[in-house]
N, C-alpha and C. Protein backbone atom coordinates (compact mmCIF):
# COMPACT_ATOMS: atom_id res chain seq x y z
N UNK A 1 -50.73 -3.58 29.24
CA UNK A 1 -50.56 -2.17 29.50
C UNK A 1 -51.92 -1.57 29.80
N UNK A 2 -52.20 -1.02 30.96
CA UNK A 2 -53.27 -0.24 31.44
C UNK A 2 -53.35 1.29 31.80
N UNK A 3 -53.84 2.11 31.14
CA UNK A 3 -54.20 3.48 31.54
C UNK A 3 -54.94 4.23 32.76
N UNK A 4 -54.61 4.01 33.88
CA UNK A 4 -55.75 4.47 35.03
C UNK A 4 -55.94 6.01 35.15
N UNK A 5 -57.16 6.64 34.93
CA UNK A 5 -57.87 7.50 35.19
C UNK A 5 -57.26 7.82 36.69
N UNK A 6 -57.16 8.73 37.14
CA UNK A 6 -57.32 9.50 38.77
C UNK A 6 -58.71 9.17 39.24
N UNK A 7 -59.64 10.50 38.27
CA UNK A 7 -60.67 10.24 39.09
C UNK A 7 -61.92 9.72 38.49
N UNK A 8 -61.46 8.53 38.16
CA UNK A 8 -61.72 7.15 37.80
C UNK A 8 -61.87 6.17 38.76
N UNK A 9 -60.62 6.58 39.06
CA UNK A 9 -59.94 5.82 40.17
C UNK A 9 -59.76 5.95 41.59
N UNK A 10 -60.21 6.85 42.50
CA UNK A 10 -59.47 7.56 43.08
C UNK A 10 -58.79 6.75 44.34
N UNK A 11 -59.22 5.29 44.64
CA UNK A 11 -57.99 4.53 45.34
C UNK A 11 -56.97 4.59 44.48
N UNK A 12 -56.64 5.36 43.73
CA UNK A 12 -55.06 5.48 43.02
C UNK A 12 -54.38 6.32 43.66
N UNK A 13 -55.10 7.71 44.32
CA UNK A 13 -55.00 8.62 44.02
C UNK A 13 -53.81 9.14 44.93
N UNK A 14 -53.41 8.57 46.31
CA UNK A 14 -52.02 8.50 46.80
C UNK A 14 -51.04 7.93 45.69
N UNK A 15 -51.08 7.03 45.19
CA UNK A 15 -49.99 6.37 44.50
C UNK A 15 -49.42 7.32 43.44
N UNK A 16 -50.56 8.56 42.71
CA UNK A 16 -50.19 9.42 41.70
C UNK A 16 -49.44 10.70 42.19
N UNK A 17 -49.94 10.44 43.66
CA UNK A 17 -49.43 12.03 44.33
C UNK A 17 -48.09 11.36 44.31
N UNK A 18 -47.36 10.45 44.92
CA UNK A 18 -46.26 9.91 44.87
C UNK A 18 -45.71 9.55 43.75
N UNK A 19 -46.17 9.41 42.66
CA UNK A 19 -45.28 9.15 41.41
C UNK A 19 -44.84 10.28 40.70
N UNK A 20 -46.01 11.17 40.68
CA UNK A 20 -46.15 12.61 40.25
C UNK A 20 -44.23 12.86 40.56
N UNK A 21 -44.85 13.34 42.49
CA UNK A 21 -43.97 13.98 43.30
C UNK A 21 -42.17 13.48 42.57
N UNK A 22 -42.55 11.86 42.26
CA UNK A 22 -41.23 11.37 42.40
C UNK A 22 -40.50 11.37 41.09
N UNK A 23 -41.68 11.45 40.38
CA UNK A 23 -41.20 11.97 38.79
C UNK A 23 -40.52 12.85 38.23
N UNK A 24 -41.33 14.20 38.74
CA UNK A 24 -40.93 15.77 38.91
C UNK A 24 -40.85 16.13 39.63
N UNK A 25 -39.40 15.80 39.98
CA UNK A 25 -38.70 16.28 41.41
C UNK A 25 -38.49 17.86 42.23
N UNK A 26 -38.87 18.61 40.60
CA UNK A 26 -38.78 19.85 40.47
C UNK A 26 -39.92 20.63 41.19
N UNK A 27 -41.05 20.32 40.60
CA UNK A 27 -42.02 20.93 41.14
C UNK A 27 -42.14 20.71 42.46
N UNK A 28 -42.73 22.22 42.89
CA UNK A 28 -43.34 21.97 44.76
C UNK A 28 -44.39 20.76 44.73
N UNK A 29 -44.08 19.79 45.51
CA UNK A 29 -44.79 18.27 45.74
C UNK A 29 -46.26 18.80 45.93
N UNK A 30 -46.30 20.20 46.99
CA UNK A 30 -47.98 20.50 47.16
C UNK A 30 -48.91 20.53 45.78
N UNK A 31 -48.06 21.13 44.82
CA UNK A 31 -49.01 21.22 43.58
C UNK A 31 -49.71 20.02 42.92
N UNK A 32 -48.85 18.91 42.76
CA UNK A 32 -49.25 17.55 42.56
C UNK A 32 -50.38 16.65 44.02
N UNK A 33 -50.18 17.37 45.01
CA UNK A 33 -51.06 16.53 46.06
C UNK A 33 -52.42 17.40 45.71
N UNK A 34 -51.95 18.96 45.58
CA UNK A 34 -53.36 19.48 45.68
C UNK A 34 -54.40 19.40 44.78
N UNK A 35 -53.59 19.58 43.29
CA UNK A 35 -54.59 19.71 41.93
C UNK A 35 -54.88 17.76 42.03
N UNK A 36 -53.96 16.92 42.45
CA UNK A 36 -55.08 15.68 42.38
C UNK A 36 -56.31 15.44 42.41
N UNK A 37 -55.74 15.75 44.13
CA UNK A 37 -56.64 15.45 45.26
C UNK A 37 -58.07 16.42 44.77
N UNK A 38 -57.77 17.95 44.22
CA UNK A 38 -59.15 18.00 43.46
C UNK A 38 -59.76 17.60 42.75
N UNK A 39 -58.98 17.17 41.89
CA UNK A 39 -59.49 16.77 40.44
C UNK A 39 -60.34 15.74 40.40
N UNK A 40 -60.67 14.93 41.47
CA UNK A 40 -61.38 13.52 41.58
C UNK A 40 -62.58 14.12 42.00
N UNK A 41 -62.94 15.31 42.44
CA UNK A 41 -64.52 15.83 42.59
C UNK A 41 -64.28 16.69 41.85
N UNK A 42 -63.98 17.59 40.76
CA UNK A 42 -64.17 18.49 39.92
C UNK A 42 -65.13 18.68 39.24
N UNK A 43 -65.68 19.94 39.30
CA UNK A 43 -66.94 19.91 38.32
C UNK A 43 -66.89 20.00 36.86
N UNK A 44 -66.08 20.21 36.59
CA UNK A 44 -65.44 19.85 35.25
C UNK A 44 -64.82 18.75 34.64
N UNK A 45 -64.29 18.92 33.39
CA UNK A 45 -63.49 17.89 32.61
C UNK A 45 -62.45 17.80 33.18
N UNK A 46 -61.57 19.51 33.24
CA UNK A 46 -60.28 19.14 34.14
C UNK A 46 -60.09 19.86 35.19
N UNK A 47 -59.56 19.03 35.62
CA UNK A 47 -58.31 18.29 34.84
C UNK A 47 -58.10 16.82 35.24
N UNK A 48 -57.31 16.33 34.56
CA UNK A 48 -57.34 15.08 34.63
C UNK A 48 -55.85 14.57 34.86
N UNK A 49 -55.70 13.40 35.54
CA UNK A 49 -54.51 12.45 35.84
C UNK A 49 -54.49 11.39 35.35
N UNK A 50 -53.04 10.83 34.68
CA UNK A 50 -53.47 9.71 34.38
C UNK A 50 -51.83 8.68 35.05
N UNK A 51 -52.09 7.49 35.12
CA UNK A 51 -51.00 6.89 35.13
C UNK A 51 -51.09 5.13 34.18
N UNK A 52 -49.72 5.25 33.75
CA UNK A 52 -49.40 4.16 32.51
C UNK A 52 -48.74 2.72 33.20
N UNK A 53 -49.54 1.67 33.73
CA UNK A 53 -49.32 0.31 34.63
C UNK A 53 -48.63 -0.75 33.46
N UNK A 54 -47.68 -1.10 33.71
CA UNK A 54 -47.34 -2.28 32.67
C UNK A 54 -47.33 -3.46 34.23
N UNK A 55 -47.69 -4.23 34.07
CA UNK A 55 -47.64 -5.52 34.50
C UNK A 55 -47.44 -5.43 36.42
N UNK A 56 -48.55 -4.51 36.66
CA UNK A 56 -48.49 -4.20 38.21
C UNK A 56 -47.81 -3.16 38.51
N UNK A 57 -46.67 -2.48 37.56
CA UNK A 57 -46.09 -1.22 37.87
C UNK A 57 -46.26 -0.33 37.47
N UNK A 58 -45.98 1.07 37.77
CA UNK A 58 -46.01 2.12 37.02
C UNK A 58 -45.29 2.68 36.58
N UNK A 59 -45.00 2.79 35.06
CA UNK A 59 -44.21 3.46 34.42
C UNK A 59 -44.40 4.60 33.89
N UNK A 60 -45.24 5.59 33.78
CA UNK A 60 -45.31 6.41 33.26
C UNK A 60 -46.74 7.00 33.68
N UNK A 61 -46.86 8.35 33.35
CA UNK A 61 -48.04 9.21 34.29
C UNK A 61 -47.92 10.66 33.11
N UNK A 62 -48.93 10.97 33.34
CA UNK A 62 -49.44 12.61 32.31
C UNK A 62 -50.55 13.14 33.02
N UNK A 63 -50.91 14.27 33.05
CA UNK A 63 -52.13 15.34 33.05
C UNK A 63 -52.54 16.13 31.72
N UNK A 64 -53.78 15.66 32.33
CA UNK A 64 -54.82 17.06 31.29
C UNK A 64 -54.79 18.46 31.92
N UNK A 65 -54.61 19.19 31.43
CA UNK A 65 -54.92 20.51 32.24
C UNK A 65 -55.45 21.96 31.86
N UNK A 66 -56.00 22.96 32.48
CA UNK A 66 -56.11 23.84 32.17
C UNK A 66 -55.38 25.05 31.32
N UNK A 67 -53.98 25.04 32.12
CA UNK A 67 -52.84 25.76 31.54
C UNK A 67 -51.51 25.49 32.61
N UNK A 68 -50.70 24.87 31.73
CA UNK A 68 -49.52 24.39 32.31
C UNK A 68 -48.01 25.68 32.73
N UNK A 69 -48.78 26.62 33.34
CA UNK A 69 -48.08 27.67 34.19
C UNK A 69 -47.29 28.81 33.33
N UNK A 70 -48.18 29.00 31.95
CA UNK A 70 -47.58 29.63 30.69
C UNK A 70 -48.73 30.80 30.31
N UNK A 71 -47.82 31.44 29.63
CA UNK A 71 -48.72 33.17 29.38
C UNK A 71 -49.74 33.06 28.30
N UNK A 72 -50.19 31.54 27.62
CA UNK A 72 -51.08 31.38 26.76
C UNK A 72 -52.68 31.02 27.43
N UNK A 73 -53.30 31.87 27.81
CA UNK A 73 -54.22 31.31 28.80
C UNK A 73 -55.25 31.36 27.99
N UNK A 74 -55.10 31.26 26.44
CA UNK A 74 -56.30 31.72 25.45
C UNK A 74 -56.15 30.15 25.01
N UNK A 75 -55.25 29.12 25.21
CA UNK A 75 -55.12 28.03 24.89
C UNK A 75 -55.58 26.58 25.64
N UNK A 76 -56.24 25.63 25.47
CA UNK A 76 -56.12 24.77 26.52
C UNK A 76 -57.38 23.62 25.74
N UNK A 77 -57.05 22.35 26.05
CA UNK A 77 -56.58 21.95 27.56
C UNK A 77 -54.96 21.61 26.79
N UNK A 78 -54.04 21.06 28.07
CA UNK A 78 -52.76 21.11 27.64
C UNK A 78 -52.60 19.72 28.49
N UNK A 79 -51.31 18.91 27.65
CA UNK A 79 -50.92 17.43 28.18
C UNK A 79 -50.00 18.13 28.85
N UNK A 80 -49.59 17.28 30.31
CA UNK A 80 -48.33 18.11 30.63
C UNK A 80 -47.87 16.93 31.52
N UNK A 81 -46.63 16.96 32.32
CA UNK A 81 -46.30 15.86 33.23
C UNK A 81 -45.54 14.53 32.31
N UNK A 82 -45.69 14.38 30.90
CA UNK A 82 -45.48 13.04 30.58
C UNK A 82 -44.32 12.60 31.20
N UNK A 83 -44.55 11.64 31.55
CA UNK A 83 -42.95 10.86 31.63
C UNK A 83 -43.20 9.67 31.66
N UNK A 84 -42.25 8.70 31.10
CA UNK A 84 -41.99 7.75 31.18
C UNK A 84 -40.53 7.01 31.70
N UNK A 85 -41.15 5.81 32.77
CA UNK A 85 -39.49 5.70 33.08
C UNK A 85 -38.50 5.18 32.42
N UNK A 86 -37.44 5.65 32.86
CA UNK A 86 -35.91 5.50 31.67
C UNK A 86 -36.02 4.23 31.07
N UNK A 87 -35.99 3.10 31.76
CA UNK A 87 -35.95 1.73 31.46
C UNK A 87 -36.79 1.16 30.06
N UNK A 88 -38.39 1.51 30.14
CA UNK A 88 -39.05 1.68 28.97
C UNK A 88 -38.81 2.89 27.94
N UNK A 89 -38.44 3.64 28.34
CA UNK A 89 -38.35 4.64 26.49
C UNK A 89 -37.91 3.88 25.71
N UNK A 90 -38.17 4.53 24.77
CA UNK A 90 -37.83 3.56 23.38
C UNK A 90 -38.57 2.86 22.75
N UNK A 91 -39.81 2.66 23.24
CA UNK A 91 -40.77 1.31 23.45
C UNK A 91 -42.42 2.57 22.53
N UNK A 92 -42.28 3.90 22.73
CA UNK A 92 -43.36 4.69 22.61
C UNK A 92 -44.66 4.33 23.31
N UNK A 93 -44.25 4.04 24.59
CA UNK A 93 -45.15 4.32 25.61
C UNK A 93 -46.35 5.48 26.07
N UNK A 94 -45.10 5.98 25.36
CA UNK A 94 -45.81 7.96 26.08
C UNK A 94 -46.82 7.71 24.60
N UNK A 95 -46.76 7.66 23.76
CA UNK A 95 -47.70 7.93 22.60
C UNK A 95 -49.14 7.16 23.23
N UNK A 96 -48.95 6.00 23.98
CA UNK A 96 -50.33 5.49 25.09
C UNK A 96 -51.18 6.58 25.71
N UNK A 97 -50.23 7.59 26.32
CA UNK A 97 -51.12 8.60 27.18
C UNK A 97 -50.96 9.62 26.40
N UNK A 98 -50.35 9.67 25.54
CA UNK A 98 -50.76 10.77 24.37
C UNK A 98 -52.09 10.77 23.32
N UNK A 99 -51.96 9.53 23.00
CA UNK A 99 -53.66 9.25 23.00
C UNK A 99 -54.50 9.15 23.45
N UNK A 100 -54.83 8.34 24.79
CA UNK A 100 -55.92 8.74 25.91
C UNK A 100 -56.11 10.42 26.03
N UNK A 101 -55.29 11.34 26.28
CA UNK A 101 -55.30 12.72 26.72
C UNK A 101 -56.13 12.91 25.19
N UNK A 102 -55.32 12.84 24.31
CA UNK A 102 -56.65 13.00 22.71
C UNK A 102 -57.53 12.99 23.12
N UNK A 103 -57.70 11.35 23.09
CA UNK A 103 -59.32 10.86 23.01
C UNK A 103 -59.93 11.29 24.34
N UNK A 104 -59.62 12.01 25.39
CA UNK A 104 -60.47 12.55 26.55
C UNK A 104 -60.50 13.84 26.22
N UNK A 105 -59.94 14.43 25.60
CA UNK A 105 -60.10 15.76 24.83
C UNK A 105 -61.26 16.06 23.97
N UNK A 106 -60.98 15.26 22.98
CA UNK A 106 -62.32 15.78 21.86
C UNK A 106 -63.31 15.09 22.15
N UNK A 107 -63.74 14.00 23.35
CA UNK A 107 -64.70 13.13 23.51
C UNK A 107 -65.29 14.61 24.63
N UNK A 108 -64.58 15.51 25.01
CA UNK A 108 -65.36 16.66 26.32
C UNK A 108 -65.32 18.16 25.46
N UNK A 109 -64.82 18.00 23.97
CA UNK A 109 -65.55 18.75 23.44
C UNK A 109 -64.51 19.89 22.48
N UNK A 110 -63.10 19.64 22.56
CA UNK A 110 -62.12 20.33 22.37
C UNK A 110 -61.80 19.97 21.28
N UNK A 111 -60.74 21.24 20.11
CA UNK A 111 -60.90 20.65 19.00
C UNK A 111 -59.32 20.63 18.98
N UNK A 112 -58.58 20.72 19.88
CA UNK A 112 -56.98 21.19 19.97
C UNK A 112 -56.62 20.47 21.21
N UNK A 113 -55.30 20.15 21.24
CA UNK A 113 -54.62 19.98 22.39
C UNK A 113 -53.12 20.23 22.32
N UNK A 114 -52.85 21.58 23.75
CA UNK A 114 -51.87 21.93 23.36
C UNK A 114 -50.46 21.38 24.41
N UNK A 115 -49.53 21.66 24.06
CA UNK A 115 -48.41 21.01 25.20
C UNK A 115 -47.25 21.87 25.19
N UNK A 116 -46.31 21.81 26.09
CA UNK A 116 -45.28 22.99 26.25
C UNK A 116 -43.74 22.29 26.33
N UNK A 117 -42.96 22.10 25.70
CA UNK A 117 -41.56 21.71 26.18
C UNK A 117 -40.59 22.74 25.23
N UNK A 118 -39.37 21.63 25.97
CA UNK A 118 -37.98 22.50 25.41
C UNK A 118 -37.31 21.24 24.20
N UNK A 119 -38.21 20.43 24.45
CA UNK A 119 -37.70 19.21 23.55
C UNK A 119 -37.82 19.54 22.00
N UNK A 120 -37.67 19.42 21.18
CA UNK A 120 -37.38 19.94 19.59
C UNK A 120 -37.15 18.03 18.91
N UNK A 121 -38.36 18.05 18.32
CA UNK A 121 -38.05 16.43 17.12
C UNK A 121 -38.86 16.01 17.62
N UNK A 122 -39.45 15.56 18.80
CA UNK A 122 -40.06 14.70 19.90
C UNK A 122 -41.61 14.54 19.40
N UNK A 123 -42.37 15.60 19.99
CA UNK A 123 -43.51 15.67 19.79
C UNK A 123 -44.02 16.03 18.24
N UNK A 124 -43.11 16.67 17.86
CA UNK A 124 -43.83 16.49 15.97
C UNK A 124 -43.69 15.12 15.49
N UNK A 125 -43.23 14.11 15.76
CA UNK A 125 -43.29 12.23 15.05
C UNK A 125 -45.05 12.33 15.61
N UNK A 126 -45.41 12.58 16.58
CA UNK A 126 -47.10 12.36 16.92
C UNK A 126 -48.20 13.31 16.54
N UNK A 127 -47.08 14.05 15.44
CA UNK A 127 -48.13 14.70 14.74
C UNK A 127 -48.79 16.27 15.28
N UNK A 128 -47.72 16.57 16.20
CA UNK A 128 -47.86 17.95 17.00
C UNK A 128 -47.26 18.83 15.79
N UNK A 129 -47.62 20.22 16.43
CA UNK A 129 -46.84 21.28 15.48
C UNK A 129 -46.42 22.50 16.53
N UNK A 130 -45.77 22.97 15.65
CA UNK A 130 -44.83 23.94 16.53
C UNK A 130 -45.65 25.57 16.37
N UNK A 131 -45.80 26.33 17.60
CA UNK A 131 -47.12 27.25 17.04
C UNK A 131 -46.45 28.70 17.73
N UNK A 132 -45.10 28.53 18.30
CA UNK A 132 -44.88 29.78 19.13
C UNK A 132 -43.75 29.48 20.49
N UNK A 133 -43.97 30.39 21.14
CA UNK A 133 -43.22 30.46 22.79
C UNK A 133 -44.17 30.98 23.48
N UNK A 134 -43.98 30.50 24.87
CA UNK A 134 -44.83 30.95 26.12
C UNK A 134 -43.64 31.53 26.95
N UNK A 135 -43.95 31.87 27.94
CA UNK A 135 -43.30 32.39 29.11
C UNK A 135 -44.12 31.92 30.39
N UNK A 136 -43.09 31.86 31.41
CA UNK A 136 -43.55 31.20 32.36
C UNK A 136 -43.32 32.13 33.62
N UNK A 137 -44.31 31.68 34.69
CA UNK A 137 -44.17 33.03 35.59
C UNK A 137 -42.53 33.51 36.39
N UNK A 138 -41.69 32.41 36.27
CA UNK A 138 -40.27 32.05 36.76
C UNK A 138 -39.33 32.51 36.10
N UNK A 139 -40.07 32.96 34.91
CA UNK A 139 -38.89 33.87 33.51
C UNK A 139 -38.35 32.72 32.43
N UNK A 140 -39.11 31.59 32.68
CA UNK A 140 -38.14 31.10 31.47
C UNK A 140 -39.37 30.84 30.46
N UNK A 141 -39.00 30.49 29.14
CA UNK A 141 -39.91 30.35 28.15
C UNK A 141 -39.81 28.95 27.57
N UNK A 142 -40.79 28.31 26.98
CA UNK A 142 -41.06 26.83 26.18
C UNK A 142 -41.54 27.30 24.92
N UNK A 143 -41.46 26.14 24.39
CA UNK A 143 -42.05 26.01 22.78
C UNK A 143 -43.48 25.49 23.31
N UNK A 144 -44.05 26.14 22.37
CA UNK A 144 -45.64 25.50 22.31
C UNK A 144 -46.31 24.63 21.01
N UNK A 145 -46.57 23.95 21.26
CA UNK A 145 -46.98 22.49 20.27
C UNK A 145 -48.65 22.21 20.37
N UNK A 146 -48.94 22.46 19.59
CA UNK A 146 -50.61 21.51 19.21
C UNK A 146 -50.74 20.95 18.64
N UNK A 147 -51.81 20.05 18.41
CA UNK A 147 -52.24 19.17 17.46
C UNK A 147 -53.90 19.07 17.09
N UNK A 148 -54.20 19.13 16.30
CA UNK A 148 -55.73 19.28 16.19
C UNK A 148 -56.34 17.71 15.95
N UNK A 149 -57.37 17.84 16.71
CA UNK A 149 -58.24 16.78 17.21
C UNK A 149 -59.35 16.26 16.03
């Protein structure tokens, strides 16, 4: 199992725009080509991409980010994107890039990392906590989860 960096990497960096895209079918595809495609010269920490390789493939992908499109802009950096594909869940894969996103967190200086879903049970087994609701510019709202570093 291998963790590749984006812009680490950045001959990855088509393959993430396409996994991204194909992951989260939801989002406008430009957002995933554009914040990549920056992120590999950024003058900053983030944001960051990552994708999760088991044995030549890719199963799973996350971002670091600034703020994951929510009214907490006093919060950050935030994991966002996880997924893992159907076939492996079960396996706690995602807890792989749930740790890398940690450990690239407090290694650039952060003492929190926060994340946004609608999922409830999930992210508290890794030791997240439940801290509120956001709102999103589209009108709908998430739970907000941190964990201190």
């Amino acid at each position: 199992m291998e963790i590749i960096s984006i812009r680490d990497n950045p001959d990855y960096k088509d393959l993430a725009i396409q996994y991204f895209q194909k992951s989260w079918p939801a989002v406008w595809p430009i957002i995933y080509e554009d914040c990549i495609t920056h992120s590999i010269t950024a003058r900053n920490f983030l944001p960051q991409w990552y994708l999760l390789v088991h044995e030549n493939e890719i199963i799973g992908c996350a971002g670091l980010i600034t703020n994951d499109f929510i009214s907490r802009g006093d919060l950050y950096p935030w994991i966002n994107a996880l997924f893992i594909e159907e076939k492996y869940r079960g396996n706690a894969y995602a807890t792989l890039l749930m740790e890398r996103a940690k450990s690239d967190t407090k290694e650039a200086g952060y003492d929190y990392l926060y994340l946004s879903t609608e999922h409830i049970g999930y992210y508290e087994k890794y030791g997240f906590q439940y801290i509120g609701q956001g709102y999103h510019p589209w009108g709908e709202e998430s739970r907000i989860y941190e964990i201190q570093l």
